[in-house]
N, C-alpha and C. Protein backbone atom coordinates (compact mmCIF):
# COMPACT_ATOMS: atom_id res chain seq x y z
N UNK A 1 -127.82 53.94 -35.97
CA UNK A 1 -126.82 54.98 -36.10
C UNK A 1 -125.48 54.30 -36.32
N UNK A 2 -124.76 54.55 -37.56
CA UNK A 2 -123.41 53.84 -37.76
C UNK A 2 -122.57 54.86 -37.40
N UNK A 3 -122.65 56.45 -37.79
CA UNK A 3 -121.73 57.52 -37.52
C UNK A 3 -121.96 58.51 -36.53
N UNK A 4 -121.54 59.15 -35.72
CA UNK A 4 -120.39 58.48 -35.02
C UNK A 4 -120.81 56.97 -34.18
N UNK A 5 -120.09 56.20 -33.81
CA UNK A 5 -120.14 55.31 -33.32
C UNK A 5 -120.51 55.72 -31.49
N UNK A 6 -121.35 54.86 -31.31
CA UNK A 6 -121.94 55.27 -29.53
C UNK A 6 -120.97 54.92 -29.12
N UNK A 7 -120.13 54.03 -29.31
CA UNK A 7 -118.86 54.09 -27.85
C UNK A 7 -117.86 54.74 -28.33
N UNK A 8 -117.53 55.43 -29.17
CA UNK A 8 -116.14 56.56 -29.11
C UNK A 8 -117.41 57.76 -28.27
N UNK A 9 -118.50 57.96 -28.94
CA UNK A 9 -119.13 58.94 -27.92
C UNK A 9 -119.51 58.51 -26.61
N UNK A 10 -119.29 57.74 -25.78
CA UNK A 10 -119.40 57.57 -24.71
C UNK A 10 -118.20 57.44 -24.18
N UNK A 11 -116.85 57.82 -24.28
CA UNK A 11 -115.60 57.95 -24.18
C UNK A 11 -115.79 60.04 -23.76
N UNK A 12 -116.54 60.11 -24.82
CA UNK A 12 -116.19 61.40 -24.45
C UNK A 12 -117.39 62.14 -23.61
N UNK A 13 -118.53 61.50 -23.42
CA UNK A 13 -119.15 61.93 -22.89
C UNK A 13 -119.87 60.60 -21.96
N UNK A 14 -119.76 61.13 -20.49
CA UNK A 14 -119.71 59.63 -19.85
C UNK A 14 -121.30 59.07 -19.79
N UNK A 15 -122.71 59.55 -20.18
CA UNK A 15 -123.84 59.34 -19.72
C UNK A 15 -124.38 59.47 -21.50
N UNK A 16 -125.27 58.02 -21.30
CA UNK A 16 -125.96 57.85 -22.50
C UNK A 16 -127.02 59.33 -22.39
N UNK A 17 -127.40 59.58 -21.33
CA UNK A 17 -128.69 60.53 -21.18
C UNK A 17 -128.41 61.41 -21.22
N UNK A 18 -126.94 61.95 -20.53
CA UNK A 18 -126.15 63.62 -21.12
C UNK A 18 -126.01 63.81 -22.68
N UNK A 19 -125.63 62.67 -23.26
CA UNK A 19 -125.33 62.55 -24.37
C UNK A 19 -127.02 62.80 -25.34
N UNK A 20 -127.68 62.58 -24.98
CA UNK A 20 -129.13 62.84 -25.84
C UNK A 20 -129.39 63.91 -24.99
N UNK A 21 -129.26 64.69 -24.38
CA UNK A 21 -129.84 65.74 -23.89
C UNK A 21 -128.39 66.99 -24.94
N UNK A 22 -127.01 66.22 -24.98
CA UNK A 22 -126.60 67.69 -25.58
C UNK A 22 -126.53 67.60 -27.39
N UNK A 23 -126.93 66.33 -27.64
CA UNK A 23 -127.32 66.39 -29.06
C UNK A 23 -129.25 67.03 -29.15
N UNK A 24 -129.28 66.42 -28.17
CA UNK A 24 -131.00 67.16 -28.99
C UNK A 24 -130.90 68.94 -28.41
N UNK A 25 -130.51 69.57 -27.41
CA UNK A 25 -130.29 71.15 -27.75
C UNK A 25 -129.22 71.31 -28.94
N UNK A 26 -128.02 70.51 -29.56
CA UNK A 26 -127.10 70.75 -30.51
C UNK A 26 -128.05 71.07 -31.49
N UNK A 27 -129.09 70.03 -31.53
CA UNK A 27 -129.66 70.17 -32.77
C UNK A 27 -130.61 71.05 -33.11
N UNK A 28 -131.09 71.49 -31.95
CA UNK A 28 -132.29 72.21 -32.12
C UNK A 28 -131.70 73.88 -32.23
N UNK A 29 -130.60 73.98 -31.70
CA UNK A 29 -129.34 75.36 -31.65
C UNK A 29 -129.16 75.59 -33.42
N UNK A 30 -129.12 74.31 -34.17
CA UNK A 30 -128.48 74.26 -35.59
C UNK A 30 -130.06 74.81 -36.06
N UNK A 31 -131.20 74.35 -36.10
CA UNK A 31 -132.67 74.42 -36.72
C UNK A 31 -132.78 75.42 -36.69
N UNK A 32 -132.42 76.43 -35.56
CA UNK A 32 -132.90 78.04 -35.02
C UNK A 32 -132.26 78.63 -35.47
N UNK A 33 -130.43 78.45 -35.89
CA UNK A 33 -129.87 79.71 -36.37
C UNK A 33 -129.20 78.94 -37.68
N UNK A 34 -128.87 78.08 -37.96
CA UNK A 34 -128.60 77.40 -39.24
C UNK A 34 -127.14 77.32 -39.30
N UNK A 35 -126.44 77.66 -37.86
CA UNK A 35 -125.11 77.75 -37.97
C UNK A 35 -124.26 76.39 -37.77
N UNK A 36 -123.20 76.01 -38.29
CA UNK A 36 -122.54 74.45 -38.42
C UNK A 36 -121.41 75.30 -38.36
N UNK A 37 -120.83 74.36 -37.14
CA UNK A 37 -119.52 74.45 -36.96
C UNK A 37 -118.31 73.95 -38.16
N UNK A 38 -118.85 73.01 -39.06
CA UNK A 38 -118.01 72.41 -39.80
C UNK A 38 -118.60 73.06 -40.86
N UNK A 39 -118.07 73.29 -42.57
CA UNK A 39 -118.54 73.26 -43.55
C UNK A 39 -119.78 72.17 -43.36
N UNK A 40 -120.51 72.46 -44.33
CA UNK A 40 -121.56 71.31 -44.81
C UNK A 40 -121.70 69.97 -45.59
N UNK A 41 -120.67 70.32 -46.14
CA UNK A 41 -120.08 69.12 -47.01
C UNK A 41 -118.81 68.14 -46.49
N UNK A 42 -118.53 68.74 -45.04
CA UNK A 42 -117.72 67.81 -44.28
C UNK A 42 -118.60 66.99 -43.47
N UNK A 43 -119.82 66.86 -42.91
CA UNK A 43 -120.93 66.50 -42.32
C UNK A 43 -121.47 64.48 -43.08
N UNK A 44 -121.69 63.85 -42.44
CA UNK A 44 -121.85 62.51 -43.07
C UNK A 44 -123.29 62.34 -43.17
N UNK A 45 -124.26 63.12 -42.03
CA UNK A 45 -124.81 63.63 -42.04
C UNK A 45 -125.74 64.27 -42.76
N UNK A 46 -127.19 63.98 -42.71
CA UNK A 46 -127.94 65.09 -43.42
C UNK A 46 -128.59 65.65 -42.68
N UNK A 47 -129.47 64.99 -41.24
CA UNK A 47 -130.14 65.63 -40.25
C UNK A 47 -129.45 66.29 -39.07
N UNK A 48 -130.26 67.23 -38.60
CA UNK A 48 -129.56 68.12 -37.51
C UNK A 48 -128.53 66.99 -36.47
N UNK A 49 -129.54 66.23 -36.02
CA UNK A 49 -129.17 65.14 -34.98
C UNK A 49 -127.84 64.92 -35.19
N UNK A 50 -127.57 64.16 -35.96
CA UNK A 50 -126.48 63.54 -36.84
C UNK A 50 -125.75 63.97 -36.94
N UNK A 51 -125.64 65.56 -37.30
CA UNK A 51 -124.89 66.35 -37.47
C UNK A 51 -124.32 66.92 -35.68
N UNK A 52 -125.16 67.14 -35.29
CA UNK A 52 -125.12 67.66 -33.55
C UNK A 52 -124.16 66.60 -33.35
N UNK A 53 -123.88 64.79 -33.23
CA UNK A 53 -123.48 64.15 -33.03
C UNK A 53 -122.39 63.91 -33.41
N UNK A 54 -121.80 64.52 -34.43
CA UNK A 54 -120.85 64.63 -35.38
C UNK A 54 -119.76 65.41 -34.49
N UNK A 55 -120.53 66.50 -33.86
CA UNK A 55 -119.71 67.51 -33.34
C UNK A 55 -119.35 67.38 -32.55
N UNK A 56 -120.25 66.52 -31.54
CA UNK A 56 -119.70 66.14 -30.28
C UNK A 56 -118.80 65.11 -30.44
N UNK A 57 -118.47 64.10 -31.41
CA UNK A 57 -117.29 63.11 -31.45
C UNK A 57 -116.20 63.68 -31.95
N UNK A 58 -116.19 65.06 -32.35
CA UNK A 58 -115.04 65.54 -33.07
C UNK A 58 -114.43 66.72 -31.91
N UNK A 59 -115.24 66.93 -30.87
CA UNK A 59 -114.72 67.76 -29.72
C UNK A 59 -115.18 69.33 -30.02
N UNK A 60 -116.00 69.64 -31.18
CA UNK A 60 -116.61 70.77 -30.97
C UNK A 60 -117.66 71.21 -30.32
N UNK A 61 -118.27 70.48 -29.33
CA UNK A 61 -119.13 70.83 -28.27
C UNK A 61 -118.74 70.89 -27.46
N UNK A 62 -118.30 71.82 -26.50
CA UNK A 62 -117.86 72.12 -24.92
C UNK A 62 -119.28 72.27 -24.02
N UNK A 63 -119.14 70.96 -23.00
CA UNK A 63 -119.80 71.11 -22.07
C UNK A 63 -119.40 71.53 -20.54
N UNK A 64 -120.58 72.37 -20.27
CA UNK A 64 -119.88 72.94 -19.11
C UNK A 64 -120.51 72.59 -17.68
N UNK A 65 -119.84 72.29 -16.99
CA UNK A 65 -120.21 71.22 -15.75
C UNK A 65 -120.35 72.78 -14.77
N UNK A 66 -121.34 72.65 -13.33
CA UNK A 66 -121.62 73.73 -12.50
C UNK A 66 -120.34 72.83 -11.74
């Protein structure tokens, strides 16, 4: 994986294992309803993953702590 880079995403999200747990529901959220926060052609991206990952380094995933 060259984009995003794992340590700007581990800046923003402190756990390698939070971090694959909210890209793989990101991605599987995108498969089910086909919705992208960004245009499609802003994406570096071709797979969901990638794209899920995208979002979370750019601050469009809000996670919510209990």
């Amino acid at each position: 994986m060259i984009f995003p880079s794992i340590d700007k995403l581990l800046n923003i999200i402190n756990s390698k294992y939070e971090l694959v747990l909210i890209a793989a529901h990101r991605s599987k959220e995108i498969s089910k309803t086909g919705f992208l926060q960004m245009p499609e052609e802003k994406y570096k991206s071709k797979k969901n993953i990638g794209r899920a990952l995208e979002e979370v380094s750019a601050g469009m995933v809000e996670v919510k702590r209990n």
